[in-house]
Protein backbone atom coordinates (compact mmCIF):
# COMPACT_ATOMS: atom_id res chain seq x y z
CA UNK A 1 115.57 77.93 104.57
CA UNK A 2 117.10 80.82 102.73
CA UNK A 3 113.87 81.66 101.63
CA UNK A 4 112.06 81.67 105.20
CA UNK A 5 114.87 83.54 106.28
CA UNK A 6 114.08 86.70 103.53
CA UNK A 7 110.53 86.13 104.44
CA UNK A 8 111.03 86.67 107.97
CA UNK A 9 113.59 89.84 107.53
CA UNK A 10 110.69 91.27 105.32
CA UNK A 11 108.02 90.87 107.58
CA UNK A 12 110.37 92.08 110.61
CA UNK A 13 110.65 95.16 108.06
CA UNK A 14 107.64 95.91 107.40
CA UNK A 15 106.16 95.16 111.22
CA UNK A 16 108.89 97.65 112.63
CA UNK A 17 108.46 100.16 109.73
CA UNK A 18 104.36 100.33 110.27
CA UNK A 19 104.01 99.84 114.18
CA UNK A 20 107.82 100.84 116.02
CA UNK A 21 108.59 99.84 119.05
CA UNK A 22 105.14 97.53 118.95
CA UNK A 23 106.28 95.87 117.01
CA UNK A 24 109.15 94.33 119.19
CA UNK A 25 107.77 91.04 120.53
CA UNK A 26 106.91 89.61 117.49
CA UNK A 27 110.65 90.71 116.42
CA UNK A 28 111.96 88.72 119.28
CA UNK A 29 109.96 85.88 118.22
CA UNK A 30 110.83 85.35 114.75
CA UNK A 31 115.01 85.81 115.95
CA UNK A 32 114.39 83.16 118.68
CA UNK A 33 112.73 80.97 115.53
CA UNK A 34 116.12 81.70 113.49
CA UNK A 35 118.30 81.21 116.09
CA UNK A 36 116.61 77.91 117.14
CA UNK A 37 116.54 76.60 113.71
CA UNK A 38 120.49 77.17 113.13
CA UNK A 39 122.90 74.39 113.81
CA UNK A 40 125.33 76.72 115.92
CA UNK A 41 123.39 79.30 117.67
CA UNK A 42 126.14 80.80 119.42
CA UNK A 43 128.63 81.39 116.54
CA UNK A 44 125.56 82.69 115.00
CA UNK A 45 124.78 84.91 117.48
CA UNK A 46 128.28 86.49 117.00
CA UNK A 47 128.00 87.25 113.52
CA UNK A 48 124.54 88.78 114.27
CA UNK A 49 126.12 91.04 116.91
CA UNK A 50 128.95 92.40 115.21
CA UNK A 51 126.59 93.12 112.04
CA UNK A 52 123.91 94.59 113.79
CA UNK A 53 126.07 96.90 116.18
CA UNK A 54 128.10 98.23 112.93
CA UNK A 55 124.61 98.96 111.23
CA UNK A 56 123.21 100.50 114.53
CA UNK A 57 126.86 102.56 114.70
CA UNK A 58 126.69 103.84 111.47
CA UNK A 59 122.94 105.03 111.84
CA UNK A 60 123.40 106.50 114.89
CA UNK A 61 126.09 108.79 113.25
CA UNK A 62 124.24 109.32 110.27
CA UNK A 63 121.22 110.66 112.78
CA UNK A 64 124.40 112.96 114.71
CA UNK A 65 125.25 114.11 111.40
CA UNK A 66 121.67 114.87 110.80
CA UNK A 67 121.81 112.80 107.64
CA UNK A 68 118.43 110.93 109.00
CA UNK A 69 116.34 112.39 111.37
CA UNK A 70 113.77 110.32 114.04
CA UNK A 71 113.19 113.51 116.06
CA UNK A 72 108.91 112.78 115.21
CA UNK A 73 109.38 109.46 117.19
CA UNK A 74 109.98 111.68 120.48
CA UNK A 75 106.36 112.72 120.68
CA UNK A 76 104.87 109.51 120.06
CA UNK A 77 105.91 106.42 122.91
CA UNK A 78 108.94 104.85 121.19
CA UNK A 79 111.78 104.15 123.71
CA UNK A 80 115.12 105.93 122.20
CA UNK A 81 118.41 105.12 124.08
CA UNK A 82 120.31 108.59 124.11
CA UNK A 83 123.38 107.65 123.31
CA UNK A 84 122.17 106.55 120.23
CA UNK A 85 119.14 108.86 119.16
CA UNK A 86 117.84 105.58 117.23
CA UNK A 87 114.66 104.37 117.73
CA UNK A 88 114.53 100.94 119.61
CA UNK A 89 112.86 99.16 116.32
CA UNK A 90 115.46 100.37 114.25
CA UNK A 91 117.88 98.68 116.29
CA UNK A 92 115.61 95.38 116.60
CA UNK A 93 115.87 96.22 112.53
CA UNK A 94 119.71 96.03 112.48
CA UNK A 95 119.38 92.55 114.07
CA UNK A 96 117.10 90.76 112.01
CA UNK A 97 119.06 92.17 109.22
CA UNK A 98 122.40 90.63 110.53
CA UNK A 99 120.17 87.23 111.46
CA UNK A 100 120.31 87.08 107.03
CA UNK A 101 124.02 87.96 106.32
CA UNK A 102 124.47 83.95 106.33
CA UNK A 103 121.41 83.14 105.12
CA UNK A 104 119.54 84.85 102.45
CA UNK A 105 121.92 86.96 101.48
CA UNK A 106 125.04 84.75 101.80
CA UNK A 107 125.95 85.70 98.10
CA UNK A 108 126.89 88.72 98.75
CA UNK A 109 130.23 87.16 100.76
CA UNK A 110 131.28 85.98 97.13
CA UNK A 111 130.77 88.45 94.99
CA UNK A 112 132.10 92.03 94.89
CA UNK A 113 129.75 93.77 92.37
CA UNK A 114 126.93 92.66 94.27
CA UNK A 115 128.50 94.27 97.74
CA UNK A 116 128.84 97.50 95.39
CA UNK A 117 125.08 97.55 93.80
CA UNK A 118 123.71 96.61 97.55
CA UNK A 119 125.51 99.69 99.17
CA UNK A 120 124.94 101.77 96.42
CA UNK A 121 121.11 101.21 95.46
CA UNK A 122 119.55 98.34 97.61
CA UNK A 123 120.22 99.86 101.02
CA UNK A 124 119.70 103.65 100.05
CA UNK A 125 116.53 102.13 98.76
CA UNK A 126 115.64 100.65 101.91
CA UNK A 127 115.70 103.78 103.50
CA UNK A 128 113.59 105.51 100.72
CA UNK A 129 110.74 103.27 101.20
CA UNK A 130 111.10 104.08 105.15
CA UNK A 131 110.94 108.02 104.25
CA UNK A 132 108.28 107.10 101.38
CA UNK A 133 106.41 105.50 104.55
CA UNK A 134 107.02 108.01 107.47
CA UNK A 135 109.44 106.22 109.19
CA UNK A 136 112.75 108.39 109.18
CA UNK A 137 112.62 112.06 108.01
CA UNK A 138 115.53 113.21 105.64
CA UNK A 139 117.11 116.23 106.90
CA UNK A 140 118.53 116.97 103.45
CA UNK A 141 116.82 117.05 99.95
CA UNK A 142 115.94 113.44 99.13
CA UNK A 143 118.63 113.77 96.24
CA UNK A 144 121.51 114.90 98.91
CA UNK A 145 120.32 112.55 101.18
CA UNK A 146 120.53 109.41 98.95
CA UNK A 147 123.72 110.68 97.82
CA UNK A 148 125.25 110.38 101.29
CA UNK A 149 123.68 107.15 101.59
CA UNK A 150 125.06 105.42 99.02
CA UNK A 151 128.41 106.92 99.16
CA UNK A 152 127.86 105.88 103.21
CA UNK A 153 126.60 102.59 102.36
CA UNK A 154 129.29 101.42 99.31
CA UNK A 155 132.19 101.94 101.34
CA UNK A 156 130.64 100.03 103.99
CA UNK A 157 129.97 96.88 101.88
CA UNK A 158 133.10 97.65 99.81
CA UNK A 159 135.35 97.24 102.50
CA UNK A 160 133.71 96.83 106.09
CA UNK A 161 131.33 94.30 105.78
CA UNK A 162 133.78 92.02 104.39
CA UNK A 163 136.25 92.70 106.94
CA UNK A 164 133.36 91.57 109.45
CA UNK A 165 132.50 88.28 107.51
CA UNK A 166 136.62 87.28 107.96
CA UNK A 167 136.46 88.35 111.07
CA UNK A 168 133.87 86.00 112.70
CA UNK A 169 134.17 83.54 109.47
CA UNK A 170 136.50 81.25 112.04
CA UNK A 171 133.90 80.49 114.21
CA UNK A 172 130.48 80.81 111.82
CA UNK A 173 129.45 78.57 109.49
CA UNK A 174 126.83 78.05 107.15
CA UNK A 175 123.49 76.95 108.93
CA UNK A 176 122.16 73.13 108.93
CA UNK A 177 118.57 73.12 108.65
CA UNK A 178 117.01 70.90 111.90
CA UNK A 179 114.09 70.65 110.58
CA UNK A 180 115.37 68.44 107.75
């Protein structure tokens, strides 16, 4: 299951990264597919939401900060809520990241250095490949910009995220498979 579940972030990835906001349905579909698969959907979906809304949060005040810039989406059709100046697929992003947090990567609740090498070089990454592929713009030199990132991203996992994984850990548990 763990390994469907990276599969399907992956694809959600790469699907929102290539096509936006066209990419949305099939986005929807592959959630609805994790969500029916887990044993407790609804403590599930909690975990997702708190996740996903930090994530969204933080990029929106990266964008404010003019860290990352979507202001190319504008001109083509991609639905932007204002409040946020995110694109809609980044947010649909967010989510199917959250939808692995108990899945895929569920190490990362257990070990520390891990939480440190993901904020500092696998998420700055992330975002790298999505500049690499003309998905976000960096407003800054790539250098500054990665900088910010990481220092952004290794507090987060340093001390956020597991803040959020205690916080909903009372009602989440791991997932039971009902296919098996």
């Amino acid at each position: 299951m763990k390994l469907i579940n990276a599969i399907a972030f992956y694809i959600i990835w790469f699907g929102c990264i290539a096509y936006g906001d066209n990419f949305l349905p099939y986005v929807v579909l592959l959630l609805a597919l994790h969500f029916y698969f887990i044993e407790q959907p609804k403590t599930e979906l909690y975990l997702v939401f708190v996740i996903a809304l930090a994530g969204i949060f933080i990029d929106s005040l990266l964008t404010s900060f003019n860290v990352l810039n979507f202001e190319f989406f504008k001109s083509e059709s991609q639905f932007r809520l204002p409040f946020l100046n995110l694109p809609l697929w980044l947010m649909a992003l967010w989510f199917a990241f959250a939808a692995t947090v108990n899945h895929s990567l569920a190490f990362l609740k257990q070990y520390f250095w891990l939480r440190i090498f993901t904020g500092l070089i696998a998420i700055p990454l992330s975002y790298f490949a999505g500049y690499q592929l003309d998905a976000v713009q960096f407003s800054f030199s790539v250098l500054i910009t990665l900088c910010v990132l990481s220092f952004t991203w290794v507090v987060f996992m340093a001390l956020v995220f597991p803040y959020l994984i205690t916080a909903t850990s009372n009602s989440v548990h791991q997932p039971i498979n009902k296919v098996e």
